[in-house]
N, C-alpha and C. Protein backbone atom coordinates (compact mmCIF):
# COMPACT_ATOMS: atom_id res chain seq x y z
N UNK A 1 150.02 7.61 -110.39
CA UNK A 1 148.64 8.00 -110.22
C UNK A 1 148.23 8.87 -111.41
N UNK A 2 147.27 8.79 -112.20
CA UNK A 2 146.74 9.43 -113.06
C UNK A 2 146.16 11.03 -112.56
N UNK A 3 146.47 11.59 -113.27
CA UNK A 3 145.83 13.25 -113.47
C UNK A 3 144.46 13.27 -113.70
N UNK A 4 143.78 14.09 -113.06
CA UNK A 4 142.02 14.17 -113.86
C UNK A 4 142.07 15.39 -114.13
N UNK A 5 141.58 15.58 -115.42
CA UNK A 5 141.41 16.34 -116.05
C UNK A 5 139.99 17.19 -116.00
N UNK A 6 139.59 18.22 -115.30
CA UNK A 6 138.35 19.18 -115.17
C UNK A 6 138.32 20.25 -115.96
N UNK A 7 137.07 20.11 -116.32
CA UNK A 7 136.71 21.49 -117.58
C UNK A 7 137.77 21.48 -118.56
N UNK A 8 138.26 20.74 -119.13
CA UNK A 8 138.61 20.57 -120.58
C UNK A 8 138.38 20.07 -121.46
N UNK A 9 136.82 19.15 -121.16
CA UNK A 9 136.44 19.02 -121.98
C UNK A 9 135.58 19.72 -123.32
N UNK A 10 134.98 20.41 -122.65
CA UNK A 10 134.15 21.79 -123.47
C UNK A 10 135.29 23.07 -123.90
N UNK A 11 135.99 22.69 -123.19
CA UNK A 11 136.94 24.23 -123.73
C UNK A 11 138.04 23.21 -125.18
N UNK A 12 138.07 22.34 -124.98
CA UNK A 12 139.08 21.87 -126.15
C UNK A 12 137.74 21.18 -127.62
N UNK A 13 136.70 20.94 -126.99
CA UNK A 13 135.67 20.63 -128.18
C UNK A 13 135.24 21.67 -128.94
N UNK A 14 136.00 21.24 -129.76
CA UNK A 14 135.26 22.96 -130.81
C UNK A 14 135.49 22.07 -132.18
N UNK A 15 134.43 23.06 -132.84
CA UNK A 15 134.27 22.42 -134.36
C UNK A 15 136.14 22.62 -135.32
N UNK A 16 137.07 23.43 -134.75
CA UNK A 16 137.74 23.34 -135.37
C UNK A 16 138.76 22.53 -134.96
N UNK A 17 139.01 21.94 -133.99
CA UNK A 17 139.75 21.09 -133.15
C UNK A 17 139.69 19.58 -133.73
N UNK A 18 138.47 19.31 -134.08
CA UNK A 18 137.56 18.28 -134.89
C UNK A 18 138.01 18.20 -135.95
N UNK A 19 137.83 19.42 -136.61
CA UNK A 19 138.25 19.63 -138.37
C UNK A 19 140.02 19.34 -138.34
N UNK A 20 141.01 20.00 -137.70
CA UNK A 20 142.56 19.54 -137.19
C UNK A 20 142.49 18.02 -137.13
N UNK A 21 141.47 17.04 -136.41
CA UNK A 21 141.70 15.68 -135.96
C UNK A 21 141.67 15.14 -137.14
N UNK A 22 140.55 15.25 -137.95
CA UNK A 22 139.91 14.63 -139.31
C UNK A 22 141.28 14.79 -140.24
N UNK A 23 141.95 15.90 -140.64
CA UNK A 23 142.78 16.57 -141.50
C UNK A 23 144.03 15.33 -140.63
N UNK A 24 144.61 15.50 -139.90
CA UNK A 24 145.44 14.58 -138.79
C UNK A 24 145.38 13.58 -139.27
N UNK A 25 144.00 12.41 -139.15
CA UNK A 25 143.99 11.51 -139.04
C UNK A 25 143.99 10.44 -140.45
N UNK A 26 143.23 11.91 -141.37
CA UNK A 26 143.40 10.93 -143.03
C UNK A 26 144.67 10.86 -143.73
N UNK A 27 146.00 11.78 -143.27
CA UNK A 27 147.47 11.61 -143.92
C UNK A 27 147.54 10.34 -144.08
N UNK A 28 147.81 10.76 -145.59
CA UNK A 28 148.37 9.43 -145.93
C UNK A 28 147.40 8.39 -146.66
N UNK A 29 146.26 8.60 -145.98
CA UNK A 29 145.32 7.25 -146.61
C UNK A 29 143.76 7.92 -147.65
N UNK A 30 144.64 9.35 -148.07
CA UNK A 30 143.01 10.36 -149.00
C UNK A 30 142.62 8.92 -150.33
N UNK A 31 143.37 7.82 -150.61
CA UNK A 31 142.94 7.53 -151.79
C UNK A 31 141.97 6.18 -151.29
N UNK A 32 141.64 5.84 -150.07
CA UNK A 32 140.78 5.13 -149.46
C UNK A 32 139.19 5.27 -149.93
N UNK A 33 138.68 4.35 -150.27
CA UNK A 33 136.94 4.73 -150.27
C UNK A 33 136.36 5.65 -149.09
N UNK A 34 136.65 5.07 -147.75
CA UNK A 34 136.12 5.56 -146.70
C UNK A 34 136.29 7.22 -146.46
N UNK A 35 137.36 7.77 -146.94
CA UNK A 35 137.53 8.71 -146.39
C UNK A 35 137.03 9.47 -147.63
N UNK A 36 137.62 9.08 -149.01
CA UNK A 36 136.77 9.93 -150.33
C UNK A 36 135.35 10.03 -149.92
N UNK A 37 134.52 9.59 -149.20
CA UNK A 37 133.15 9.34 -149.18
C UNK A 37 133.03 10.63 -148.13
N UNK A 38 133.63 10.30 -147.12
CA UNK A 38 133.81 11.11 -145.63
C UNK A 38 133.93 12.83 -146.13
N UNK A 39 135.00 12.71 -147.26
CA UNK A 39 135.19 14.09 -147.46
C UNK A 39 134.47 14.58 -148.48
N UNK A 40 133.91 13.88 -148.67
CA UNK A 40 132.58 14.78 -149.80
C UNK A 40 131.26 15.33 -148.54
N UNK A 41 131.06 15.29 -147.79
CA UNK A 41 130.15 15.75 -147.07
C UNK A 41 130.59 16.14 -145.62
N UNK A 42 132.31 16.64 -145.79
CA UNK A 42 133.16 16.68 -144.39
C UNK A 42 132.33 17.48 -143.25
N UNK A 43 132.40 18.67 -143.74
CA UNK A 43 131.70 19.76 -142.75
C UNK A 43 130.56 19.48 -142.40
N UNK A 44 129.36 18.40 -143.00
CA UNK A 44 128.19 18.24 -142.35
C UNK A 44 128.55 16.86 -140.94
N UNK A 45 129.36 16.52 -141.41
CA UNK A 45 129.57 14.94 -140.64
C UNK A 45 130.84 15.33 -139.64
N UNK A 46 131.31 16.52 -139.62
CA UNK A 46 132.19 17.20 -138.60
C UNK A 46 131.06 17.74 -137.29
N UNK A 47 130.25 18.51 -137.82
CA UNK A 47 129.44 19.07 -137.58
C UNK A 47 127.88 18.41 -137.01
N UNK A 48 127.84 17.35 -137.40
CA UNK A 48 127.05 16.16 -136.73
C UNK A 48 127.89 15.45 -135.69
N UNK A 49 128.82 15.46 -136.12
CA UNK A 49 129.90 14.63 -134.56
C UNK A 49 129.75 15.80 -133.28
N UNK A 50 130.32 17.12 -133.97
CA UNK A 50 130.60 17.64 -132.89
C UNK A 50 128.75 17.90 -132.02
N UNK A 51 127.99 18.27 -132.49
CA UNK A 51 126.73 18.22 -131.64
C UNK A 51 126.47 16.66 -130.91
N UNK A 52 126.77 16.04 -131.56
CA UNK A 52 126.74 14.11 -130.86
C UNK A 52 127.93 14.81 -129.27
N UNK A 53 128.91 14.78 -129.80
CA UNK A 53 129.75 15.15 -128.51
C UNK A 53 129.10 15.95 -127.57
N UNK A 54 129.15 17.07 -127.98
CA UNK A 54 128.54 18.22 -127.05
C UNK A 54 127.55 17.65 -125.94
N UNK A 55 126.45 17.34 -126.50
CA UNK A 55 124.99 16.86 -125.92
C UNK A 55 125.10 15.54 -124.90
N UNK A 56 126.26 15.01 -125.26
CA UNK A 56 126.72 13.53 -125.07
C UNK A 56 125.90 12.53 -125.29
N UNK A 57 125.26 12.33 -126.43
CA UNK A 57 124.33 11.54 -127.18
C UNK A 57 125.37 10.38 -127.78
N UNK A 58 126.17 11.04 -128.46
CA UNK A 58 127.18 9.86 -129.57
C UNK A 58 127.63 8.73 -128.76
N UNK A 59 127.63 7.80 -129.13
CA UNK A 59 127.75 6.31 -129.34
C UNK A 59 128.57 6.14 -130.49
N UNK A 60 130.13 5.44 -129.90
CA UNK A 60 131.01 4.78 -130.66
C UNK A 60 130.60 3.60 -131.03
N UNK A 61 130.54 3.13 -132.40
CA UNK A 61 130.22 1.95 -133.06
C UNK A 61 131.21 1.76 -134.10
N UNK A 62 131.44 0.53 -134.53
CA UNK A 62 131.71 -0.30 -135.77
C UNK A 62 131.06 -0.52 -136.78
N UNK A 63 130.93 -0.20 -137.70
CA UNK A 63 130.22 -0.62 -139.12
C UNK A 63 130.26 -1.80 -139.47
């Protein structure tokens, strides 16, 4: 049976938790277009995710 998880979502969303995932998730692949692009404007597009989250506006898409 699965666990549900209450009120962790707002207590683990934080802008720096975000910034850890991003840092996490590019090892290994910094010489990629996608992410050179990503990290030239990191903190605004960290910082646009995390208000998308918060509000629960964001919509996962594919390019």
């Amino acid at each position: 049976m699965a666990k549900t998880i209450r009120n962790k979502y707002d207590k683990y969303l934080t802008y720096k938790n975000l910034m850890k995932a991003h840092i996490k998730s590019s090892r290994g692949k910094n010489n990629k277009n996608e992410i050179i692009k990503f990290n030239l404007k990191k903190e605004e597009y960290i910082k646009w995710l995390y208000e998308r989250l918060k509000d629960g506006t964001y919509k996962h898409r594919w390019i």
